[in-house]
N, C-alpha and C. Protein backbone atom coordinates (compact mmCIF):
# COMPACT_ATOMS: atom_id res chain seq x y z
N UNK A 1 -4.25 15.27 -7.99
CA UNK A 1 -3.26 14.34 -7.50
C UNK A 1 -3.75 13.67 -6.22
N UNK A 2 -4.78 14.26 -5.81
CA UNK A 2 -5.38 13.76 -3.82
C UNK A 2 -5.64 12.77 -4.72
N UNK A 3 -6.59 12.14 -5.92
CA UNK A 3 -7.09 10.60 -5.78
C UNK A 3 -6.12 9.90 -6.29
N UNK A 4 -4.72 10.14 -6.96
CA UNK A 4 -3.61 9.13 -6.72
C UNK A 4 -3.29 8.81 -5.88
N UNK A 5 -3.23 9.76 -4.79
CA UNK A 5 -2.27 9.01 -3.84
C UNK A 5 -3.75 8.47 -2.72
N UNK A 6 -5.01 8.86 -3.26
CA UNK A 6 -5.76 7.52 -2.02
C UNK A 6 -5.92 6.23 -2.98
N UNK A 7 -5.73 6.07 -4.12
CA UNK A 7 -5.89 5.01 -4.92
C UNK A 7 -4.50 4.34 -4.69
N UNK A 8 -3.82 4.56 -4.66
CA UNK A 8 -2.33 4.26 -4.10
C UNK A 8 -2.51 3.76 -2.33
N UNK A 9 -2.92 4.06 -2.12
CA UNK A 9 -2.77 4.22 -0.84
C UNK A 9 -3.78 3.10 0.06
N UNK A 10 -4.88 3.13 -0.96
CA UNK A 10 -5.61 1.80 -0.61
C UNK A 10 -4.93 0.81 -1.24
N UNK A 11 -4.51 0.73 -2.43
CA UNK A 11 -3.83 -0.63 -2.86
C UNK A 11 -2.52 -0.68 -2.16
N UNK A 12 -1.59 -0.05 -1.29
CA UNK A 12 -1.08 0.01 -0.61
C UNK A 12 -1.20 -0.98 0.68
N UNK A 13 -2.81 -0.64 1.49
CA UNK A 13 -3.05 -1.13 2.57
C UNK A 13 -3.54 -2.67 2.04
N UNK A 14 -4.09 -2.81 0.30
CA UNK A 14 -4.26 -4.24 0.30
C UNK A 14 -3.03 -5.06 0.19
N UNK A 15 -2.00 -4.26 -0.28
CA UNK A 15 -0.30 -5.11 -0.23
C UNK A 15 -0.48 -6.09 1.13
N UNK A 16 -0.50 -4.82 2.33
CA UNK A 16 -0.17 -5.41 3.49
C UNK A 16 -0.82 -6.53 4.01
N UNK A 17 -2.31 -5.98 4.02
CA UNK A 17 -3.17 -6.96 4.35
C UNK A 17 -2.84 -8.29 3.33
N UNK A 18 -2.91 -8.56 2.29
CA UNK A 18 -2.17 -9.69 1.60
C UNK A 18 -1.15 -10.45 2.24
N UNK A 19 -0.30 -9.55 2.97
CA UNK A 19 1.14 -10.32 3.10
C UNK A 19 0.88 -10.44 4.87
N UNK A 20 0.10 -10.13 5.38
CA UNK A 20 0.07 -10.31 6.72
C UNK A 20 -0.90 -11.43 6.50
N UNK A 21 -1.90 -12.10 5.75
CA UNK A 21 -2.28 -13.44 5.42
C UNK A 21 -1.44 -14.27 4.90
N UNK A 22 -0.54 -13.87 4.12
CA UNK A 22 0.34 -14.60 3.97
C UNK A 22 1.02 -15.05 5.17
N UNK A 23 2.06 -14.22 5.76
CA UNK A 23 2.18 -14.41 7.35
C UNK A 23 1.91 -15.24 8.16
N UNK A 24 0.65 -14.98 8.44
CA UNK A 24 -0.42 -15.61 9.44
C UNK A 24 -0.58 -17.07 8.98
N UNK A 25 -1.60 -17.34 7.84
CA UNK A 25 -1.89 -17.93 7.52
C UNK A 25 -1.37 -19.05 6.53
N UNK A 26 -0.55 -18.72 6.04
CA UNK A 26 0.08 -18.81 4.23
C UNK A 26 -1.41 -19.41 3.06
N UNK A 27 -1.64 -18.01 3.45
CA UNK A 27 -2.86 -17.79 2.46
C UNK A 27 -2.81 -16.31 1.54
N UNK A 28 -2.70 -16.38 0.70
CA UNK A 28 -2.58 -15.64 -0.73
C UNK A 28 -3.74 -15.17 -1.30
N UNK A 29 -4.82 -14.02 -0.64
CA UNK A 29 -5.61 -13.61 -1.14
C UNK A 29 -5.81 -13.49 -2.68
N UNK A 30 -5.12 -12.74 -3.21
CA UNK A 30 -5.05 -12.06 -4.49
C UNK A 30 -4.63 -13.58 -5.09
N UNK A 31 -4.38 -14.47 -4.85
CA UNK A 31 -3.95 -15.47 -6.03
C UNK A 31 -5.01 -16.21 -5.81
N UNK A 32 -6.07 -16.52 -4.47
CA UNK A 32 -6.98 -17.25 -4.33
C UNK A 32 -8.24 -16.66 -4.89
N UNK A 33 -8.01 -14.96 -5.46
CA UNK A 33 -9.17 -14.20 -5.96
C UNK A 33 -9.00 -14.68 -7.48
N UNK A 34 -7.93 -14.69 -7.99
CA UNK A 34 -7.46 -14.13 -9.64
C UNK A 34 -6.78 -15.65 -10.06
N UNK A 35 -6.56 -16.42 -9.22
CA UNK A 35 -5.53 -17.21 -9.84
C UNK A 35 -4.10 -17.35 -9.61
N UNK A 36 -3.59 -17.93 -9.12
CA UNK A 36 -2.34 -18.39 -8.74
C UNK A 36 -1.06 -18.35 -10.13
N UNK A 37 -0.55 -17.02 -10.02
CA UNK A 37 0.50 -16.70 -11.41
C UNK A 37 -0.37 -16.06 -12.74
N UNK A 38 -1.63 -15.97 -12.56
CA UNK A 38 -2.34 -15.45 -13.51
C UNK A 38 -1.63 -14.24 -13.77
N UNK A 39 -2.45 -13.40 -14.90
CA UNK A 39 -2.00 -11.84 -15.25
C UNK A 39 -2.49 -11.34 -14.49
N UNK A 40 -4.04 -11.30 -13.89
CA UNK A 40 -4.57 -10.49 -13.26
C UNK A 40 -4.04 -10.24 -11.65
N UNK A 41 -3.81 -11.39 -11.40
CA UNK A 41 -3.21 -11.15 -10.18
C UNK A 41 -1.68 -10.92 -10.13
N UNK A 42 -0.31 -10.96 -11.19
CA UNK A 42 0.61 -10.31 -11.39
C UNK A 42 0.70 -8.69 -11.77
N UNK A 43 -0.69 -8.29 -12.45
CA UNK A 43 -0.73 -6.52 -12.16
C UNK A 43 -0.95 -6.27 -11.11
N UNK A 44 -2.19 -6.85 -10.03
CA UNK A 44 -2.25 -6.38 -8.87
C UNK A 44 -0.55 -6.34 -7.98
N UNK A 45 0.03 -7.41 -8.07
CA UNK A 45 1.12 -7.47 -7.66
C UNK A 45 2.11 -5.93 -7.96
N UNK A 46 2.14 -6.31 -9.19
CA UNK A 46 2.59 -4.64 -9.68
C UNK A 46 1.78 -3.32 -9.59
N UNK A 47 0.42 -3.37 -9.70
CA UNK A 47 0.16 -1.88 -8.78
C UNK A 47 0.59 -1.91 -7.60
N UNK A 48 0.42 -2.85 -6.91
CA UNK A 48 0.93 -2.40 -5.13
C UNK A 48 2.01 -2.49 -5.23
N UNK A 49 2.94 -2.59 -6.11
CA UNK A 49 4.05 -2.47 -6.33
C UNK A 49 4.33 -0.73 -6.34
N UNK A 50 3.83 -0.67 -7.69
CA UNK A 50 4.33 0.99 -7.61
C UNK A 50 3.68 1.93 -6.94
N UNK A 51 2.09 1.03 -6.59
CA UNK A 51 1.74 2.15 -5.24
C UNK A 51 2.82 2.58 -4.08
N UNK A 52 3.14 1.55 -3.14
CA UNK A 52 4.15 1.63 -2.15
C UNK A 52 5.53 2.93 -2.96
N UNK A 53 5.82 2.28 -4.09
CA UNK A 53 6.55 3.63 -4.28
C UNK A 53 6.48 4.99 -4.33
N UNK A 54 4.95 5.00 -4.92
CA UNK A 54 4.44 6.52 -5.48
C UNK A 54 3.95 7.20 -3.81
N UNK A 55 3.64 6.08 -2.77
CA UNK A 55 3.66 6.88 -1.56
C UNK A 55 4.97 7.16 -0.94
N UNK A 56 6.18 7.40 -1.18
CA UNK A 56 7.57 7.38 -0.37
C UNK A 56 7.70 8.93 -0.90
N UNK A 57 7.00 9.55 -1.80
CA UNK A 57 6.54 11.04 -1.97
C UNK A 57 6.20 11.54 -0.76
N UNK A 58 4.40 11.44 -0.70
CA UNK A 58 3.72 11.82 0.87
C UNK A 58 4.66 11.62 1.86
N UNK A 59 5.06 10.34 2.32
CA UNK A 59 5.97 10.82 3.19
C UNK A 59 7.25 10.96 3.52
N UNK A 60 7.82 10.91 2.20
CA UNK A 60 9.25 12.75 2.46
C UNK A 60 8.75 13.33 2.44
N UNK A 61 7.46 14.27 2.13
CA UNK A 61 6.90 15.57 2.15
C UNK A 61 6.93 15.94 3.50
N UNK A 62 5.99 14.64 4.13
CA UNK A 62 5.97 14.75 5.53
C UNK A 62 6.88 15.31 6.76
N UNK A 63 8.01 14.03 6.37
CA UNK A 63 8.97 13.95 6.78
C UNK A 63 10.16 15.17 7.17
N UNK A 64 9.73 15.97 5.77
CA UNK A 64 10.70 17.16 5.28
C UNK A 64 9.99 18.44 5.90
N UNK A 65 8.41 18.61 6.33
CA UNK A 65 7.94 19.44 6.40
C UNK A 65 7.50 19.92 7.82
N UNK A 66 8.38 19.47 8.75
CA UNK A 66 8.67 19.43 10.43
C UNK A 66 6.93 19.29 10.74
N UNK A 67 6.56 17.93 9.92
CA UNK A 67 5.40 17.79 10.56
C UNK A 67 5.26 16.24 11.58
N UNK A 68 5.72 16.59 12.63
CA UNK A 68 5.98 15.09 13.50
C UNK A 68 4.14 14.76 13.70
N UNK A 69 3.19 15.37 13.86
CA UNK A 69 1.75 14.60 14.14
C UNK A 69 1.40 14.05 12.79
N UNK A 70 1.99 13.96 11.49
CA UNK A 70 1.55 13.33 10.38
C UNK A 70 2.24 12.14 10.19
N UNK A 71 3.37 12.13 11.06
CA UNK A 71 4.33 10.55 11.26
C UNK A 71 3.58 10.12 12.44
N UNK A 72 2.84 10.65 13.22
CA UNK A 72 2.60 9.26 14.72
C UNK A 72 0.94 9.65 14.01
N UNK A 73 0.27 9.97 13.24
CA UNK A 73 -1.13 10.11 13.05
C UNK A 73 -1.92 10.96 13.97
N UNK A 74 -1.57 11.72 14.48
CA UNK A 74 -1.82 12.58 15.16
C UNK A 74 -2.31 13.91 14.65
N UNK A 75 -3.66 14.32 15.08
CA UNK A 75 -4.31 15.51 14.93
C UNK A 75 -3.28 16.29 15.29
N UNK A 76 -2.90 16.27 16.55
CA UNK A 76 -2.66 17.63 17.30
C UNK A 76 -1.21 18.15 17.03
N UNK A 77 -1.03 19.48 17.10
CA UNK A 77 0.68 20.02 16.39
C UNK A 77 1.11 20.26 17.79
């Protein structure tokens, strides 16, 4: 299950990065890679789709498991 949730977890961080170009820029990586409404770039849409969900697991685990240095990224307990 560790390489779901880093495969998740990178397509996760490409959501963001996507939408913070969007943001910034109004530039649309993934549609300027794949095509603008294509399929390929509507699955990507939907993996980072259900990535972001399949991580709200990790952290309730987190959350639930009185671990406050895994919410601020923090080594130290």
């Amino acid at each position: 299950m560790k390489a779901v949730n880093l495969v998740t977890l990178l397509l996760v961080i490409v959501g963001g990065l996507n939408w913070g170009l969007v943001g910034l820029f109004s530039f649309d990586l993934v549609a300027a890679i794949f095509g603008s409404g294509s399929l390929l770039a509507r699955l990507v849409y939907i993996l980072v789709g259900i990535s972001a969900a399949w991580q709200i697991v990790p952290l309730a685990k987190a959350m639930s498991a009185d671990e406050p240095g895994a919410l601020r990224g923090s080594s130290v307990r």
